[in-house]
C-alpha atoms as a PDB file:
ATOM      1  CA  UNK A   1     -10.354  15.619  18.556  1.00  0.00           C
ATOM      2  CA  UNK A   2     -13.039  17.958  16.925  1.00  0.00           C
ATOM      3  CA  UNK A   3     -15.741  16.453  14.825  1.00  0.00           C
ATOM      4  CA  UNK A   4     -13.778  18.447  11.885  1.00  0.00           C
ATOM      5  CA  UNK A   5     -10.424  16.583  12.841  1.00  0.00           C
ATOM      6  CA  UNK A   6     -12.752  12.457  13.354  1.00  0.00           C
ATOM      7  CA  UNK A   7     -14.588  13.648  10.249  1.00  0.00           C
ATOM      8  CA  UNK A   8     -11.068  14.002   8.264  1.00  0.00           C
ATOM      9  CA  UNK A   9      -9.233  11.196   9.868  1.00  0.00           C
ATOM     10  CA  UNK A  10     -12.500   8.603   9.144  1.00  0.00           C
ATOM     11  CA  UNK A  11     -11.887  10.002   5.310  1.00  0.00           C
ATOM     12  CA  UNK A  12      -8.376   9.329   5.466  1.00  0.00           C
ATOM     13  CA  UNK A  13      -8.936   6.061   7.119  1.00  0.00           C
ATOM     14  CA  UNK A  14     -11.582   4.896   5.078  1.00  0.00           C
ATOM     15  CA  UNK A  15     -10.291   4.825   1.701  1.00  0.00           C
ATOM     16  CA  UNK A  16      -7.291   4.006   0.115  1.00  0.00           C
ATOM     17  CA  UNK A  17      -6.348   6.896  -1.725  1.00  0.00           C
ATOM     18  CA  UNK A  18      -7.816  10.376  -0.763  1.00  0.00           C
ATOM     19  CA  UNK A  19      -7.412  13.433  -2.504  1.00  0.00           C
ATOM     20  CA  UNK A  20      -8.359  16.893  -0.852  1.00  0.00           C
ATOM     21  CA  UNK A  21      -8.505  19.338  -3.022  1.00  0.00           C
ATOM     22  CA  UNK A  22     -10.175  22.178  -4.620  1.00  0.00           C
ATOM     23  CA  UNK A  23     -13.014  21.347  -6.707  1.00  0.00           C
ATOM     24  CA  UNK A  24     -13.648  17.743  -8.044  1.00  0.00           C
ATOM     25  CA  UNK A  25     -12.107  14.999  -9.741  1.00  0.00           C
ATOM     26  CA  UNK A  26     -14.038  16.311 -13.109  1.00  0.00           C
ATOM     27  CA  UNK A  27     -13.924  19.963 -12.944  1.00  0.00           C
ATOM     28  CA  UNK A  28     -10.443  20.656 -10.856  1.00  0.00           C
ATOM     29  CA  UNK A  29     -11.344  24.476  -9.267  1.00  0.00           C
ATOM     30  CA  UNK A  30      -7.058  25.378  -9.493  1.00  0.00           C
ATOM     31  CA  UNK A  31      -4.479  24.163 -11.144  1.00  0.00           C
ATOM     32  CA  UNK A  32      -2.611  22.368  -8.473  1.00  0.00           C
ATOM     33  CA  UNK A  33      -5.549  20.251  -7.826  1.00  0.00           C
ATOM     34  CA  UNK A  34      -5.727  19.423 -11.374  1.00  0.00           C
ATOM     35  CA  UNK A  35      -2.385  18.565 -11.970  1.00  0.00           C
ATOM     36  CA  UNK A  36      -2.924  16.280  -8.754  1.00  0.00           C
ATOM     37  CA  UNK A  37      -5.712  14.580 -10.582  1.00  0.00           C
ATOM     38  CA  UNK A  38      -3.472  14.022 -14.000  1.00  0.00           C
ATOM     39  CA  UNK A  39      -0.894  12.179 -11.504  1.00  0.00           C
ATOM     40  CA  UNK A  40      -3.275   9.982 -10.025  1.00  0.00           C
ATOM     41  CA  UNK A  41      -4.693   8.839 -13.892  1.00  0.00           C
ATOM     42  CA  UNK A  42      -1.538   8.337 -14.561  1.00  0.00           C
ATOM     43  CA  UNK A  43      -0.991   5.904 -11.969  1.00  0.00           C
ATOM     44  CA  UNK A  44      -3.752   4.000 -12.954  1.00  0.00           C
ATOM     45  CA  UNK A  45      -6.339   5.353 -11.137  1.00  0.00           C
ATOM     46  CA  UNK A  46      -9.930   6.391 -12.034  1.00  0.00           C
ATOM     47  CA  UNK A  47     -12.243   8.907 -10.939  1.00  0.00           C
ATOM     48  CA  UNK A  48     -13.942   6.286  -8.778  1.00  0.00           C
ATOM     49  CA  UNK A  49     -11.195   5.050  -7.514  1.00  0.00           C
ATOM     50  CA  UNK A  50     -10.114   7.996  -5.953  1.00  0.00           C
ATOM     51  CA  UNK A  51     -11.849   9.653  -3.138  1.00  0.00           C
ATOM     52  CA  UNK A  52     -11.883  13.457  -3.895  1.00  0.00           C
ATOM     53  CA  UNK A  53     -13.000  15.678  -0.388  1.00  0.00           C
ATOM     54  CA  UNK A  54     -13.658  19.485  -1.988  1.00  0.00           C
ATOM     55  CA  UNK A  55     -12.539  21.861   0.120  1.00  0.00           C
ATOM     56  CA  UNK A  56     -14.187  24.732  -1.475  1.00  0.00           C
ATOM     57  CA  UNK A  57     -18.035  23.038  -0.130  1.00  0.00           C
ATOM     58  CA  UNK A  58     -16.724  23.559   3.808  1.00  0.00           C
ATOM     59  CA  UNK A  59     -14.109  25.852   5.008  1.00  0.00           C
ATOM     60  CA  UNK A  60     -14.523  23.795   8.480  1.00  0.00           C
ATOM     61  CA  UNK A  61     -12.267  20.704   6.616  1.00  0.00           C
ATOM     62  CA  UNK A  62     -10.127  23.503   4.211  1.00  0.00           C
ATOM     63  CA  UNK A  63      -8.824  24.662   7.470  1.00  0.00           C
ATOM     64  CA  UNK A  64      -9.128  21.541   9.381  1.00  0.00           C
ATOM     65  CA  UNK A  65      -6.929  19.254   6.816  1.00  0.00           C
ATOM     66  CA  UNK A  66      -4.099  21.992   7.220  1.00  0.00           C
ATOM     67  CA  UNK A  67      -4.290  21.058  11.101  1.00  0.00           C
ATOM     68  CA  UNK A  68      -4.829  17.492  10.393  1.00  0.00           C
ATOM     69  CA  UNK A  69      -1.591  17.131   8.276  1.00  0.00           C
ATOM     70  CA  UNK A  70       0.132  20.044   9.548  1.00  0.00           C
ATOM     71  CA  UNK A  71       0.810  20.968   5.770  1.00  0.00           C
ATOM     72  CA  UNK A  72      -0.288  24.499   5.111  1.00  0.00           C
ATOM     73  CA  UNK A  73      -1.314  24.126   0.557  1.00  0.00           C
ATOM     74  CA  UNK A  74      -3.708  21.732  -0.830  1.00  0.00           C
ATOM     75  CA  UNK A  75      -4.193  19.627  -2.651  1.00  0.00           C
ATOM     76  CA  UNK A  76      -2.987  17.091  -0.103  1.00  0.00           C
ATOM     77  CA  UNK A  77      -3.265  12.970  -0.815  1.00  0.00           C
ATOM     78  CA  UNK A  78      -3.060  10.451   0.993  1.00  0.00           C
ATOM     79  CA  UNK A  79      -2.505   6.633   0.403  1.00  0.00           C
ATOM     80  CA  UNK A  80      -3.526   4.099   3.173  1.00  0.00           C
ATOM     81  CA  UNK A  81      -3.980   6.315   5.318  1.00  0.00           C
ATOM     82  CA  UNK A  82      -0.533   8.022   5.016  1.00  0.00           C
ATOM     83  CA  UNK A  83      -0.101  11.497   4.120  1.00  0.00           C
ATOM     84  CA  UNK A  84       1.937  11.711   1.103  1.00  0.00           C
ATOM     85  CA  UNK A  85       2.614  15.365   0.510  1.00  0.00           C
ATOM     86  CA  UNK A  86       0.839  18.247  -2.110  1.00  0.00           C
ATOM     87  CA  UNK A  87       0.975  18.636  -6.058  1.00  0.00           C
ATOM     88  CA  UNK A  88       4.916  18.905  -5.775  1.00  0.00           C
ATOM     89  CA  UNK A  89       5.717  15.875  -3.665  1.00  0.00           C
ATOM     90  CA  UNK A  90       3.311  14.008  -6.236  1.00  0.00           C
ATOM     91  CA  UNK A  91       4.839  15.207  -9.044  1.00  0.00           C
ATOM     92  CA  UNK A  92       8.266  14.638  -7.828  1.00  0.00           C
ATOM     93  CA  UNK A  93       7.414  10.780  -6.788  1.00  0.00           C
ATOM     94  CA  UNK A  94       5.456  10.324 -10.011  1.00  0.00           C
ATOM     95  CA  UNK A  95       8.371  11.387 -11.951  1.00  0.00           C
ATOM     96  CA  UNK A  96      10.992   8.938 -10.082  1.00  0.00           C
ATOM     97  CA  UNK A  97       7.702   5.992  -9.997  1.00  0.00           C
ATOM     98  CA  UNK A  98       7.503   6.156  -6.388  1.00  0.00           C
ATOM     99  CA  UNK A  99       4.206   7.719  -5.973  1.00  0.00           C
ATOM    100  CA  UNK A 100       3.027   4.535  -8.259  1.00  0.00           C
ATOM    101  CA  UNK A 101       4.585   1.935  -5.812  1.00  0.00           C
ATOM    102  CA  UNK A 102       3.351   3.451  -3.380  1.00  0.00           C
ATOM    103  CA  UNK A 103      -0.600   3.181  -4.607  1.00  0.00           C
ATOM    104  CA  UNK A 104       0.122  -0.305  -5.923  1.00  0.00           C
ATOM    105  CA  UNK A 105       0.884  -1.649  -1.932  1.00  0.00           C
ATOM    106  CA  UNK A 106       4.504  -1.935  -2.529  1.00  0.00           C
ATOM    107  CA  UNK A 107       7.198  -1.163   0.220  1.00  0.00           C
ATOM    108  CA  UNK A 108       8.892   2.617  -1.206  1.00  0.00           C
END
């Protein structure tokens, strides 16, 4: 594993929800990302409970988490560890209140 790929995975592994995405939890650099951030809020979560990686500051982990996930778009999130999908997946499990067990612990 690269030091881009043990880099990514100890991000991943380390916190319990993970957002990469372009630009920050504050200032969202396209609109995907941002929408990605509204759906977290909406969940419950706060801008430091979320761990936001921006993509934009190192291309190294922009390409890498594409390899990592073997999911081509970001934003990508990830919950525990587990990849959960990009702005439509999240949107689509927000919608139906998966995405929100899912962050609360709770078997989907």
């Amino acid at each position: 594993m690269s030091d881009t790929q043990q880099r990514i995975d100890s991000l991943v592994k380390s916190n319990d929800v993970v957002l990469f995405m372009k630009g920050t939890a504050s200032f969202p650099q396209c609109g995907f990302s941002g929408r990605a951030i509204q759906i977290l809020k909406g969940c419950g979560l706060d801008g430091k409970t979320i761990a936001t990686v921006n993509v934009l500051e190192d291309p190294e982990v922009r390409q890498g988490i594409k390899e990592y996930s073997n999911w081509p778009t970001i934003p990508q999130l990830y919950v525990k560890g587990e990849f959960i999908g990009g702005s439509d997946i999240m949107t689509e499990m927000y919608e139906s209140g998966e995405l929100q067990k899912v962050i609360a612990g709770e078997a989907a």
